[in-house]
Protein backbone atom coordinates (compact mmCIF):
# COMPACT_ATOMS: atom_id res chain seq x y z
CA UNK A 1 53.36 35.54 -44.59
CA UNK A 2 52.05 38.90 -45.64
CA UNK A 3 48.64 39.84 -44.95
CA UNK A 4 46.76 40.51 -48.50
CA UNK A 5 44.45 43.65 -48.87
CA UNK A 6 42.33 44.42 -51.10
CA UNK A 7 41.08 47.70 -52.28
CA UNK A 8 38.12 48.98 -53.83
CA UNK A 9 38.30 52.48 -55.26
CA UNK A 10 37.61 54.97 -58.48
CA UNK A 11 41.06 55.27 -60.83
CA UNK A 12 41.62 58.37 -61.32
CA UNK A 13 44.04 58.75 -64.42
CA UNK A 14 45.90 61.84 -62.63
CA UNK A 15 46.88 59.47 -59.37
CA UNK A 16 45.69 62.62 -57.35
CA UNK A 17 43.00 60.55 -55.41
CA UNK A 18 41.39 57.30 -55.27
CA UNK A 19 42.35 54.00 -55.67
CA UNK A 20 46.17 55.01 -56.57
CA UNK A 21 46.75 57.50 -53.43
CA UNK A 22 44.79 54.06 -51.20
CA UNK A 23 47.42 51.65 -52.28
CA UNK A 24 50.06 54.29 -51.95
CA UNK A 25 49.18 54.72 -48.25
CA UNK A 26 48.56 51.25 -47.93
CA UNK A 27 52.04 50.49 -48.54
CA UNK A 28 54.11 53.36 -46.70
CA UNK A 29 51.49 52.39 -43.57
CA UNK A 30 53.37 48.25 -43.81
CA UNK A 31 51.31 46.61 -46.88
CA UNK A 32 53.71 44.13 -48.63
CA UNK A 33 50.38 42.29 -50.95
CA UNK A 34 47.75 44.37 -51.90
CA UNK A 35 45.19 43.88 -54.95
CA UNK A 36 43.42 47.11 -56.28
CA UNK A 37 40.47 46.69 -58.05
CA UNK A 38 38.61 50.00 -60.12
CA UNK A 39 35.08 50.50 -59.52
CA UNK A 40 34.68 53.38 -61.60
CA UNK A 41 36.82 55.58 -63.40
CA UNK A 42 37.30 59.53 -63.18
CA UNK A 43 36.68 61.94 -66.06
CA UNK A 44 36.62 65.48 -65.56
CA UNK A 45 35.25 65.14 -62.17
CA UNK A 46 32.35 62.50 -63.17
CA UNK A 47 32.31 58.81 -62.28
CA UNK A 48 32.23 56.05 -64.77
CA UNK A 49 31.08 52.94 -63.01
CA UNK A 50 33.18 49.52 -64.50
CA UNK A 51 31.11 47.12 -66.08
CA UNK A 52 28.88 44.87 -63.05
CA UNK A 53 29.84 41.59 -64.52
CA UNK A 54 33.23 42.12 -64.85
CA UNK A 55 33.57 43.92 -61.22
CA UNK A 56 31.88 40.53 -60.06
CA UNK A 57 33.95 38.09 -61.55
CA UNK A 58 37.41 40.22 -61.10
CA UNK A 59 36.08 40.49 -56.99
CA UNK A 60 34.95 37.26 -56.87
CA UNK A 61 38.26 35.93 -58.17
CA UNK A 62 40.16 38.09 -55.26
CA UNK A 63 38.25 36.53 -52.49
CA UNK A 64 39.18 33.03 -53.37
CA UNK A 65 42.32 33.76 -51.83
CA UNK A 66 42.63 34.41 -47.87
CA UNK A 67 42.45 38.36 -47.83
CA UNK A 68 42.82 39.84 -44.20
CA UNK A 69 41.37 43.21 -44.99
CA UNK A 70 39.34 45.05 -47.02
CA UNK A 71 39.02 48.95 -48.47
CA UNK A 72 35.59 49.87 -50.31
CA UNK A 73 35.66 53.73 -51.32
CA UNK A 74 33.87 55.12 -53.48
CA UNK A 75 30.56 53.92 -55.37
CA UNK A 76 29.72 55.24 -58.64
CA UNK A 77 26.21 53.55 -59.05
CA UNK A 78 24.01 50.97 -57.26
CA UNK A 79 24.79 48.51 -59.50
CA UNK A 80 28.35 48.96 -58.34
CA UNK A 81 27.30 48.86 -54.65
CA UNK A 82 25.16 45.70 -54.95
CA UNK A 83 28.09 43.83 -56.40
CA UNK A 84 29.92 44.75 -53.49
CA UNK A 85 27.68 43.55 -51.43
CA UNK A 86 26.41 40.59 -52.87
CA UNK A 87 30.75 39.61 -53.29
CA UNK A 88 30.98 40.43 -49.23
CA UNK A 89 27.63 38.08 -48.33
CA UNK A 90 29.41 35.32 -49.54
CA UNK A 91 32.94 35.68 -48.42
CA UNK A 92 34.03 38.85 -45.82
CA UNK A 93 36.82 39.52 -44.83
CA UNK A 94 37.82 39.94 -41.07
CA UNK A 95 38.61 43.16 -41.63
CA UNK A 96 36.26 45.78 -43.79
CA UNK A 97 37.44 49.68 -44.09
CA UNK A 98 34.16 51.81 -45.96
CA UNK A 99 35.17 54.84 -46.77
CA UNK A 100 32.82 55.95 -49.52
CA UNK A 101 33.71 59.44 -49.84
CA UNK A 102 31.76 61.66 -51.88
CA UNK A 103 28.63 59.68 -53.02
CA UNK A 104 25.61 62.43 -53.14
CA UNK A 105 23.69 62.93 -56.35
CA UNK A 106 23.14 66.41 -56.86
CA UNK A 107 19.48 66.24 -56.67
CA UNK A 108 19.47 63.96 -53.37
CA UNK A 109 17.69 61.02 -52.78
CA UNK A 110 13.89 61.87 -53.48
CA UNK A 111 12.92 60.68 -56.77
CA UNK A 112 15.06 57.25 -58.25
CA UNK A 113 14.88 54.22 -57.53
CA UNK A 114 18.63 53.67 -57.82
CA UNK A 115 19.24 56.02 -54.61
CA UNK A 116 17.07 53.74 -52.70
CA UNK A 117 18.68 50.73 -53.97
CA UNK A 118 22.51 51.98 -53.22
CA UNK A 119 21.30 53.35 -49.66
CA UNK A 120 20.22 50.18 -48.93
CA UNK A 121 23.27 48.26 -50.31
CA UNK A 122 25.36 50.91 -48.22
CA UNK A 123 23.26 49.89 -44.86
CA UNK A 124 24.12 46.19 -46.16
CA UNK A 125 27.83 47.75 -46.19
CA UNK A 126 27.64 49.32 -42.87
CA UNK A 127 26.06 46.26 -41.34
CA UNK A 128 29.45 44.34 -42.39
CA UNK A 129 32.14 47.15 -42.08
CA UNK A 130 34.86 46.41 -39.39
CA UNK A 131 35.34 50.54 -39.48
CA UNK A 132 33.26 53.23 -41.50
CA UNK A 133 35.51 56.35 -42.28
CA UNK A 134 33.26 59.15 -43.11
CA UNK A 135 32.13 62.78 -42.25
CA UNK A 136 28.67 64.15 -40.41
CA UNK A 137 27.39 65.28 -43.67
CA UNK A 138 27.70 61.80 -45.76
CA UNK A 139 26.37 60.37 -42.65
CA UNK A 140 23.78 62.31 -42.63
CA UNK A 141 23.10 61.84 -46.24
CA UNK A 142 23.06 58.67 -46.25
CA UNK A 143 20.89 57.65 -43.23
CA UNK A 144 18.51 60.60 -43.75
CA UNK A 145 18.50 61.81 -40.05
CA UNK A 146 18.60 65.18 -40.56
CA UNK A 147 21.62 67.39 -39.76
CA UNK A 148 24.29 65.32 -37.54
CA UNK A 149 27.22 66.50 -35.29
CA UNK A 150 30.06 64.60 -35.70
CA UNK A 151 29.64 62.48 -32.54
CA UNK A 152 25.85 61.77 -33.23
CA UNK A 153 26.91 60.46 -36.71
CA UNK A 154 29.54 58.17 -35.35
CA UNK A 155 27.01 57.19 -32.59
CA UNK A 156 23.68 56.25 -35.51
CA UNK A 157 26.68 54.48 -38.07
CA UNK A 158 27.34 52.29 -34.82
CA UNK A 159 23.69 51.50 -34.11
CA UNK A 160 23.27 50.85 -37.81
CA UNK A 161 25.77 48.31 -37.62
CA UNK A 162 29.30 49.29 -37.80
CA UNK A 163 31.58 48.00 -35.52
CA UNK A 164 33.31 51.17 -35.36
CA UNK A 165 33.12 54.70 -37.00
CA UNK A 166 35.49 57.53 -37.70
CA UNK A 167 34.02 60.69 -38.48
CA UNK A 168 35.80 63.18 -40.12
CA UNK A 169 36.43 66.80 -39.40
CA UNK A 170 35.56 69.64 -41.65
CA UNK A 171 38.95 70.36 -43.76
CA UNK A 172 40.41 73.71 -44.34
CA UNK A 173 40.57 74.35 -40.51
CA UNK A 174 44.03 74.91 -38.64
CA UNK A 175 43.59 71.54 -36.48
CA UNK A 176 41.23 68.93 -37.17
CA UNK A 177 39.47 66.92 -34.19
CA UNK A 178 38.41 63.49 -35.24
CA UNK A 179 35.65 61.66 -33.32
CA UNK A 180 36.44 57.50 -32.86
CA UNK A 181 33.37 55.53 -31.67
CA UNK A 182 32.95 51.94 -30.82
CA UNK A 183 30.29 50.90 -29.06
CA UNK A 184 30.38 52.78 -25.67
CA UNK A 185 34.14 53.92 -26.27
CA UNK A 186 34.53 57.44 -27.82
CA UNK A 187 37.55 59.02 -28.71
CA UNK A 188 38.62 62.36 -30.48
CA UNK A 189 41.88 62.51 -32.69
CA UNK A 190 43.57 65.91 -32.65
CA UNK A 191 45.84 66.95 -35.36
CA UNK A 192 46.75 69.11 -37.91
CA UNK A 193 44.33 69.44 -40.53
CA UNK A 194 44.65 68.31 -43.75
CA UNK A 195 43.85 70.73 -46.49
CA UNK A 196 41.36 70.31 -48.97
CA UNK A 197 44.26 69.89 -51.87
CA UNK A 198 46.18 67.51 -50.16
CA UNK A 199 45.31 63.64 -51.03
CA UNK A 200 43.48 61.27 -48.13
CA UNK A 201 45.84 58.94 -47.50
CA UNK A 202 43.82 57.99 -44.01
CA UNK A 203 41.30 54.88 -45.07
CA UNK A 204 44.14 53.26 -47.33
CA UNK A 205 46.91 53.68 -44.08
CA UNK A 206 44.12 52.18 -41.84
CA UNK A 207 43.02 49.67 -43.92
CA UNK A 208 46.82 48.20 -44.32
CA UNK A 209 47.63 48.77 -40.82
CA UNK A 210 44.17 46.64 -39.61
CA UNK A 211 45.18 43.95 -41.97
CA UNK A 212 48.70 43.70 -39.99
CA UNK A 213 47.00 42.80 -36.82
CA UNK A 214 46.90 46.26 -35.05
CA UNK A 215 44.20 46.77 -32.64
CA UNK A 216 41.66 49.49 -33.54
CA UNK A 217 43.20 51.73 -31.80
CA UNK A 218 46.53 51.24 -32.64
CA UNK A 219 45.48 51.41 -36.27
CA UNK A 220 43.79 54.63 -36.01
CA UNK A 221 46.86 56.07 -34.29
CA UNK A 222 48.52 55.14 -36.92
CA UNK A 223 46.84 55.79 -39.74
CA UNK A 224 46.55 59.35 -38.67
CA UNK A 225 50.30 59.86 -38.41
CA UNK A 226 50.70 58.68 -41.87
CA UNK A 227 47.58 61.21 -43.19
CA UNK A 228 49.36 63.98 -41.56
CA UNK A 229 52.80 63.16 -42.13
CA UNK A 230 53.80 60.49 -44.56
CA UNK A 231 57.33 59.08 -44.64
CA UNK A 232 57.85 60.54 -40.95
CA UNK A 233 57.36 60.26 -37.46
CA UNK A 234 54.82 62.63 -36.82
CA UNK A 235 52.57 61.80 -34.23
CA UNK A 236 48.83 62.54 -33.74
CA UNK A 237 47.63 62.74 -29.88
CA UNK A 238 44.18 60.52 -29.01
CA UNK A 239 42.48 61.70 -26.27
């Protein structure tokens, strides 16, 4: 039997990111059964979040069903987040991939009320998350501790709660090194970088291979090799 993903992600109506490069990468990384669901939808670079009830009901429908892993990207509101959450208190999956990608509001988190609420529905996330996939900076952003290097991130998304984190380089450089952390394990992934124009095939590849049974490690091996080099056997070296 085929292990069933699901994946949580903006549509973007160009296919150049989000939930249709995920399920892409999902399947050349193994995925046979995989169930996207929008959480938004992209419009000249802004985020329209889907309507709450009918997120709830359309992810509360997919979880009825045995689903071995899980993909939440990005959030558009937090609305969006606490339906997320609220779905994953009451059925979670083994396996949980947040990746939640670019998620700032331009004028930070001083002021609303809704930035409180979706930081604390993405600590409820993090809490749950079998792997976060993120860099320093949305680290940083959202657990307001100041300016983090990557290891220091993965380290305070662990003691938050996360089973495991993979912070992200800075892209545009030449290589890119990675930093893996679980628990008292760290790990650095050296590779090629990935340029800024090039889709992130990484969480969807991860998510899929997880949901297959790989070990952590494994997956993240693997995942990697498909970021880099999809449709090949390019390897990435872990150190």
């Amino acid at each position: 039997m085929s292990a069933r993903t699901v994946i949580l992600n903006t549509l973007d109506p160009s296919g150049q990111q989000g939930l249709a490069i995920d399920v892409q990468a999902a399947f050349e990384a193994g995925a046979t059964d995989v169930m996207p669901i929008a959480t938004s939808t992209l419009v000249d670079g802004a985020m329209h979040a889907v309507d709450a009830k009918v997120l709830a009901a359309t992810l509360a429908a997919a979880l009825e069903h045995p689903v071995e892993a899980l993909l939440v990207g990005r959030l558009p509101s937090s609305k969006v987040a606490g339906v997320i959450a609220a779905a994953l208190a009451h059925n979670l999956p083994e396996t949980m991939v947040f990746a939640p990608g670019e998620f700032v509001p331009s004028r930070a988190w001083f002021a609303g009320s809704a930035e409180r609420q979706q930081r604390a529905h993405f600590q409820t996330l993090t809490r749950e998350c079998t792997v976060a996939v993120m860099t320093a900076a949305q680290v940083t952003a959202w657990l307001g501790n100041g300016e983090l290097g990557n290891e220091q991130a993965g380290e305070h998304l662990c003691s938050a709660g996360a089973y495991a984190s993979w912070i992200r380089d800075a892209t545009g450089s030449v290589r890119a090194l990675d930093h893996i952390i679980t628990g008292e394990h760290k790990a650095v992934l050296d590779y090629p970088g990935i340029s800024d124009t090039e889709p992130d095939r990484i969480p969807g590849a991860l998510t899929s291979l997880l949901a297959g049974g790989l070990t952590l490690e494994e997956a993240v091996a693997g995942a990697q090799r498909h970021a880099a080099c999809p449709n090949t056997s390019g390897a990435a070296v872990c150190r």
